[in-house]
PDB file of N, CA and C in Angstrom:
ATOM      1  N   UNK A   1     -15.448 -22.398 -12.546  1.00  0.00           N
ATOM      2  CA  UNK A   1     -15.928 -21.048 -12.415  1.00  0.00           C
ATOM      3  C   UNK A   1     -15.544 -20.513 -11.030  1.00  0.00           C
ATOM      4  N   UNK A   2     -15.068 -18.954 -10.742  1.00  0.00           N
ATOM      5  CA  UNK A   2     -14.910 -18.950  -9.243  1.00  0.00           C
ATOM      6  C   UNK A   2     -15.925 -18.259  -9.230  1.00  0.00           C
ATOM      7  N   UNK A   3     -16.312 -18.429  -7.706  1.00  0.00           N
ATOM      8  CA  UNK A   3     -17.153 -18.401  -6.916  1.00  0.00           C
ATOM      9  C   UNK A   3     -16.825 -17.092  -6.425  1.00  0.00           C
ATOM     10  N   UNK A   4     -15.719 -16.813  -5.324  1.00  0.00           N
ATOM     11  CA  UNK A   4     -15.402 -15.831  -4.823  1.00  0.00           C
ATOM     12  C   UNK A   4     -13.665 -15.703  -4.920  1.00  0.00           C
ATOM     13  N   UNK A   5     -13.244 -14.268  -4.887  1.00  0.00           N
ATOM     14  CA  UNK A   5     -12.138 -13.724  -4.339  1.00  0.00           C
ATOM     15  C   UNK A   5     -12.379 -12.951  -3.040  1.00  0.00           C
ATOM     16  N   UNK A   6     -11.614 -13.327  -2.106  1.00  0.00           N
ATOM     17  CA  UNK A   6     -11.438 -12.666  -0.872  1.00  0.00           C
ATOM     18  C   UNK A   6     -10.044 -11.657  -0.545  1.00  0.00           C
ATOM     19  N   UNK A   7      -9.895 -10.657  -0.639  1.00  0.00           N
ATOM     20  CA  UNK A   7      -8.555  -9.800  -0.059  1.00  0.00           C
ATOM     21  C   UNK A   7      -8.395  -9.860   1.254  1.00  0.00           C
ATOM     22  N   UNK A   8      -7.708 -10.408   1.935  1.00  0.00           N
ATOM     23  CA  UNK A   8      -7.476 -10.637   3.151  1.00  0.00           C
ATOM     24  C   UNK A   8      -5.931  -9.837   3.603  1.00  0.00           C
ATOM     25  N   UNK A   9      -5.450  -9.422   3.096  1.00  0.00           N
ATOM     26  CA  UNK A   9      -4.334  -8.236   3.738  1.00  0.00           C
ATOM     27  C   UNK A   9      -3.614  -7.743   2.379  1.00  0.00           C
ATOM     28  N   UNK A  10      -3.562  -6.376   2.017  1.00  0.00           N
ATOM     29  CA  UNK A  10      -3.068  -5.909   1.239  1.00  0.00           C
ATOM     30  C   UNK A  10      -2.367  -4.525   1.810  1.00  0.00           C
ATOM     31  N   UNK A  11      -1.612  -3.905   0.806  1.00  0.00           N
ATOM     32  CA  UNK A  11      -0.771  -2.844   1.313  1.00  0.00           C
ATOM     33  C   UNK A  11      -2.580  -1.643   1.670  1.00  0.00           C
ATOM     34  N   UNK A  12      -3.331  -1.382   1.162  1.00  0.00           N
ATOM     35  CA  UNK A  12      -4.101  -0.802   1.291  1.00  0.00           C
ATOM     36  C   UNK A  12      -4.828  -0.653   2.664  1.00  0.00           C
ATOM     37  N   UNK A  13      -4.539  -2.101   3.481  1.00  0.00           N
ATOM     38  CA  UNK A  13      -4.792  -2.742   4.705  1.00  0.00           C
ATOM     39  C   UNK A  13      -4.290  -2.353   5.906  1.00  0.00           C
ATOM     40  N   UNK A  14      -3.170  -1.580   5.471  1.00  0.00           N
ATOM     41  CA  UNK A  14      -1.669  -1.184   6.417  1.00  0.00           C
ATOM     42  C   UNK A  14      -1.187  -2.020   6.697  1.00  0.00           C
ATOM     43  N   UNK A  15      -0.496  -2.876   5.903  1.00  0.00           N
ATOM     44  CA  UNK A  15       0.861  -3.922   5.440  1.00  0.00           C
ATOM     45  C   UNK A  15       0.804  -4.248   4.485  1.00  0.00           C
ATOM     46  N   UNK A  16       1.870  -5.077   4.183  1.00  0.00           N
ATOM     47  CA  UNK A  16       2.351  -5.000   2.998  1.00  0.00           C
ATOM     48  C   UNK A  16       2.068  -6.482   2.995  1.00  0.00           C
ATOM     49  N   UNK A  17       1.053  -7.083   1.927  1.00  0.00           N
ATOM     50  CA  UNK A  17       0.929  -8.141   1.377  1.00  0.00           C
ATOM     51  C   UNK A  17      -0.366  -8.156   0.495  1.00  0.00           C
ATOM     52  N   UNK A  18      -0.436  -9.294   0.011  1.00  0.00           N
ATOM     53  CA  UNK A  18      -1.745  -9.167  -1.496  1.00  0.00           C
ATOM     54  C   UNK A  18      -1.693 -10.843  -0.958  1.00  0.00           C
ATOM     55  N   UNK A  19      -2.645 -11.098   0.029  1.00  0.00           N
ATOM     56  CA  UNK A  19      -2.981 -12.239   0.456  1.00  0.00           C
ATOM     57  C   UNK A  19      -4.044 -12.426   0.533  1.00  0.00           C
ATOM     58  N   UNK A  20      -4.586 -13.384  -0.330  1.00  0.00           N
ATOM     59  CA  UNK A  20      -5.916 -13.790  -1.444  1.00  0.00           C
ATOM     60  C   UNK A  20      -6.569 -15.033  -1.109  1.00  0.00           C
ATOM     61  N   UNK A  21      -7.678 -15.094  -0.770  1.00  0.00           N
ATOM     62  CA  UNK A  21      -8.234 -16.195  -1.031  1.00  0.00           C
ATOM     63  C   UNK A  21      -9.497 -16.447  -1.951  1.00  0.00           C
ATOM     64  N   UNK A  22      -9.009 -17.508  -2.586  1.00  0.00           N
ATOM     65  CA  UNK A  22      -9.689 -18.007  -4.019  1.00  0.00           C
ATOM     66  C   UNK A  22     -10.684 -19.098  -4.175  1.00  0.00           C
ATOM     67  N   UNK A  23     -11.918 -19.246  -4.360  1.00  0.00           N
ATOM     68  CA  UNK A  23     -12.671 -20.228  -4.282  1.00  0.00           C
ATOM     69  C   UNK A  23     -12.921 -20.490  -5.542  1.00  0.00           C
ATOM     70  N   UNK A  24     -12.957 -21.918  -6.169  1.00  0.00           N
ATOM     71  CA  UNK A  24     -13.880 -21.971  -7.737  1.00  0.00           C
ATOM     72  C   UNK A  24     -14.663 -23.126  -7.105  1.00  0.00           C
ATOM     73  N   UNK A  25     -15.293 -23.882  -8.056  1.00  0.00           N
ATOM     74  CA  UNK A  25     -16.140 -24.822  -8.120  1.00  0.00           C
ATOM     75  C   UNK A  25     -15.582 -26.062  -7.712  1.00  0.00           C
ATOM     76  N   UNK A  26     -14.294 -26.307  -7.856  1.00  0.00           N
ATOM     77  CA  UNK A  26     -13.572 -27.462  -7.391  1.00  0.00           C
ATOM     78  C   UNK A  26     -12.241 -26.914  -6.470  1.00  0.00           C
ATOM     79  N   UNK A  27     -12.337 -26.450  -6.129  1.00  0.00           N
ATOM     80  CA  UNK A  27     -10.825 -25.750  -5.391  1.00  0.00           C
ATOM     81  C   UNK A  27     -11.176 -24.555  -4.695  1.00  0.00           C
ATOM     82  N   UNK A  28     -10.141 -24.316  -3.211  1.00  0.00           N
ATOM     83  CA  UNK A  28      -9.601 -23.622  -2.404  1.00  0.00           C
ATOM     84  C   UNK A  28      -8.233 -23.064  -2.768  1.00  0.00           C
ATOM     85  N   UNK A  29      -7.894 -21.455  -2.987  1.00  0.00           N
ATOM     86  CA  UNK A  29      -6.776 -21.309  -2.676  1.00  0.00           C
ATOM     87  C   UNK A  29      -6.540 -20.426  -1.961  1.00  0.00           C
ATOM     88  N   UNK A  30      -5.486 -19.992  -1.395  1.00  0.00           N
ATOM     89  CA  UNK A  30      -5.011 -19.482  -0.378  1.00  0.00           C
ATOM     90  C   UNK A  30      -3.467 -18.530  -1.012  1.00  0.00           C
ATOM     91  N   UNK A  31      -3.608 -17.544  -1.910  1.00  0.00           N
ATOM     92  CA  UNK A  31      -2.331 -17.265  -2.496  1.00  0.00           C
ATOM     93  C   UNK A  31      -1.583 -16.017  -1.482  1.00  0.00           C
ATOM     94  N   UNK A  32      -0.169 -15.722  -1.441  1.00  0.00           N
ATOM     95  CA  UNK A  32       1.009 -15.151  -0.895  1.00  0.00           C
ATOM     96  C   UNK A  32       0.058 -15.340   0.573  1.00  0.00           C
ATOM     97  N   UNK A  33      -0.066 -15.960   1.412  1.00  0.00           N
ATOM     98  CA  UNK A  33      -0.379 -15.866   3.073  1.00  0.00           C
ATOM     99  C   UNK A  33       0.321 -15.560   3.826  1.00  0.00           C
ATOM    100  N   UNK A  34       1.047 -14.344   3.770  1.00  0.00           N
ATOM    101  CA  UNK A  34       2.261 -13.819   4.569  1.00  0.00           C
ATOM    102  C   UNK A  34       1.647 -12.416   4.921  1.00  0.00           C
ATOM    103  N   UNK A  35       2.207 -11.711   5.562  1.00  0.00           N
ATOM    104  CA  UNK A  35       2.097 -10.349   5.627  1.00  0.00           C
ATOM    105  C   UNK A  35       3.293 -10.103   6.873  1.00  0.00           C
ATOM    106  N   UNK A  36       4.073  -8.850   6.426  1.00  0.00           N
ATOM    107  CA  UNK A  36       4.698  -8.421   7.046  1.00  0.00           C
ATOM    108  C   UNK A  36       5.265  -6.977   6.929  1.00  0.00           C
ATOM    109  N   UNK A  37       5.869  -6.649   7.808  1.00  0.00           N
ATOM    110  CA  UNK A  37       6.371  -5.032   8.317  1.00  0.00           C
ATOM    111  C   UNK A  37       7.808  -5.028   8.126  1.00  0.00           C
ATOM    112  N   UNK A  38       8.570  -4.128   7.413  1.00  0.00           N
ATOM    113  CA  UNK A  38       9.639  -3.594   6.775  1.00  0.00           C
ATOM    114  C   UNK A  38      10.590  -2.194   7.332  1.00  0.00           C
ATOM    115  N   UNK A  39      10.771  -1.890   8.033  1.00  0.00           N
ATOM    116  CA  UNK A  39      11.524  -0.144   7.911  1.00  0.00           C
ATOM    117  C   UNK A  39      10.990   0.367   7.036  1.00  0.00           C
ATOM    118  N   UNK A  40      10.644   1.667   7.034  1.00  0.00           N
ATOM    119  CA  UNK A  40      10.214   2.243   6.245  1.00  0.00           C
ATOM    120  C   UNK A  40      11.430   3.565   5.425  1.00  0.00           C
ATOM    121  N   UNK A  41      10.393   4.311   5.260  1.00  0.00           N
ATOM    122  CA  UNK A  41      11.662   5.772   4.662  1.00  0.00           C
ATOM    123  C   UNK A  41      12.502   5.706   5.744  1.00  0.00           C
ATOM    124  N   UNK A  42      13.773   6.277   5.536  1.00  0.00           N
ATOM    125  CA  UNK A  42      14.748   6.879   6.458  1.00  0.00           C
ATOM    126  C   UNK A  42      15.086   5.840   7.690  1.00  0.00           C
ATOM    127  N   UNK A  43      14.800   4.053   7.206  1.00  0.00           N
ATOM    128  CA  UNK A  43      15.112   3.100   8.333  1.00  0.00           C
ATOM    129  C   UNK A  43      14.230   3.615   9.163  1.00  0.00           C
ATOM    130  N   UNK A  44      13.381   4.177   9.335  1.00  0.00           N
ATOM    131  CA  UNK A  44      12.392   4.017  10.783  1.00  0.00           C
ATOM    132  C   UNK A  44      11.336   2.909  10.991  1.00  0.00           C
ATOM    133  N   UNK A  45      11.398   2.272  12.377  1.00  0.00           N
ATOM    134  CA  UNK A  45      10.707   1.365  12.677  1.00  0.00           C
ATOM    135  C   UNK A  45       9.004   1.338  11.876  1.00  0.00           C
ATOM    136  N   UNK A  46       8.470   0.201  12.140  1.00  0.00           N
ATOM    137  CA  UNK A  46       6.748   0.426  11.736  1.00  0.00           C
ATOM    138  C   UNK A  46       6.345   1.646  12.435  1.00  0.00           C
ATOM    139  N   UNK A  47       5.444   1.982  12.333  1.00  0.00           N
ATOM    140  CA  UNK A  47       4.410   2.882  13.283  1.00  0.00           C
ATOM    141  C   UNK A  47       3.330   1.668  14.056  1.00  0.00           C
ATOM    142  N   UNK A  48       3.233   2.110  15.285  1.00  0.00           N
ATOM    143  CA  UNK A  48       2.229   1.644  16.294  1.00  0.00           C
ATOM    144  C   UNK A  48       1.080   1.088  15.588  1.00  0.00           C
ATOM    145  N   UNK A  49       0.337   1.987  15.060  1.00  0.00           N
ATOM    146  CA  UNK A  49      -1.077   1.519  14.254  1.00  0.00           C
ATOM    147  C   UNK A  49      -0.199   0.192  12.897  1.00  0.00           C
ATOM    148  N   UNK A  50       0.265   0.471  11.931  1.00  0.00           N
ATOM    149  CA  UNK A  50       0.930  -0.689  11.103  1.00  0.00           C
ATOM    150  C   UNK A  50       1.090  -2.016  12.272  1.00  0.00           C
ATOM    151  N   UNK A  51       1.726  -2.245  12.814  1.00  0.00           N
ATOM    152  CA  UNK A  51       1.878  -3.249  13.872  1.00  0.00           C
ATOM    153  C   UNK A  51       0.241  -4.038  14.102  1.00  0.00           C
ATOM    154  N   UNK A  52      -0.570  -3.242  14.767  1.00  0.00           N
ATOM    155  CA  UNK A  52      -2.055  -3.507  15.271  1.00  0.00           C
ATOM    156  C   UNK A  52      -2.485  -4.260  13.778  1.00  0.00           C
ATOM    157  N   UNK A  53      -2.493  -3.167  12.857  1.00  0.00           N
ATOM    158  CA  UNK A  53      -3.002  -3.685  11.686  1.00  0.00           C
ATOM    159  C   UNK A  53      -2.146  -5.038  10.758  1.00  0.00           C
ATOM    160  N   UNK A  54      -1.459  -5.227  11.150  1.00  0.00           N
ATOM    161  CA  UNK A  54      -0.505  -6.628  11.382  1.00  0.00           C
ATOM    162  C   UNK A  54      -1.205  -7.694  11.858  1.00  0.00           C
ATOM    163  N   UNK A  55      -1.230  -7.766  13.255  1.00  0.00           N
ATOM    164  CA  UNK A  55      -1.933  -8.727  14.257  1.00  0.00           C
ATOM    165  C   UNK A  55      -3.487  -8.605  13.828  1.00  0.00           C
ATOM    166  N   UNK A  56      -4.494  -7.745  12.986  1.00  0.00           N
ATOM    167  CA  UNK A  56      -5.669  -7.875  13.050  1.00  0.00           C
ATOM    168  C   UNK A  56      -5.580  -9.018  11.861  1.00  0.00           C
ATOM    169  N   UNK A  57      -4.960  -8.615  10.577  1.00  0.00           N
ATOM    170  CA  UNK A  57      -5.264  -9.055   9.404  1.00  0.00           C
ATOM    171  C   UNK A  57      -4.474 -10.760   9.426  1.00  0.00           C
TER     172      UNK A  57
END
């Protein structure tokens, strides 16, 4: 049975990842644990705030 889902960085987050953590009754998981920053429209760098929100999550 799980216990909990945790969202720990999603695009909603300001970056781009769906990095999950999963608890059931016998198990830990830890699914996509990445997050990272891309160019955006028109090749322009991240924005300042995306970055921060990078290093928080």
């Amino acid at each position: 049975m799980i216990r909990r889902i945790v969202p720990l960085a999603f695009d909603s987050f300001g970056v781009r990842s769906m990095a999950t953590f999963v608890e059931t009754d016998d198990l830990r998981i830890l699914i996509d644990p990445r997050v990272f920053l891309t160019p955006g429209s028109y090749g322009l760098e991240p924005h300042p705030l995306e970055w921060e929100r990078l290093d928080e999550t």
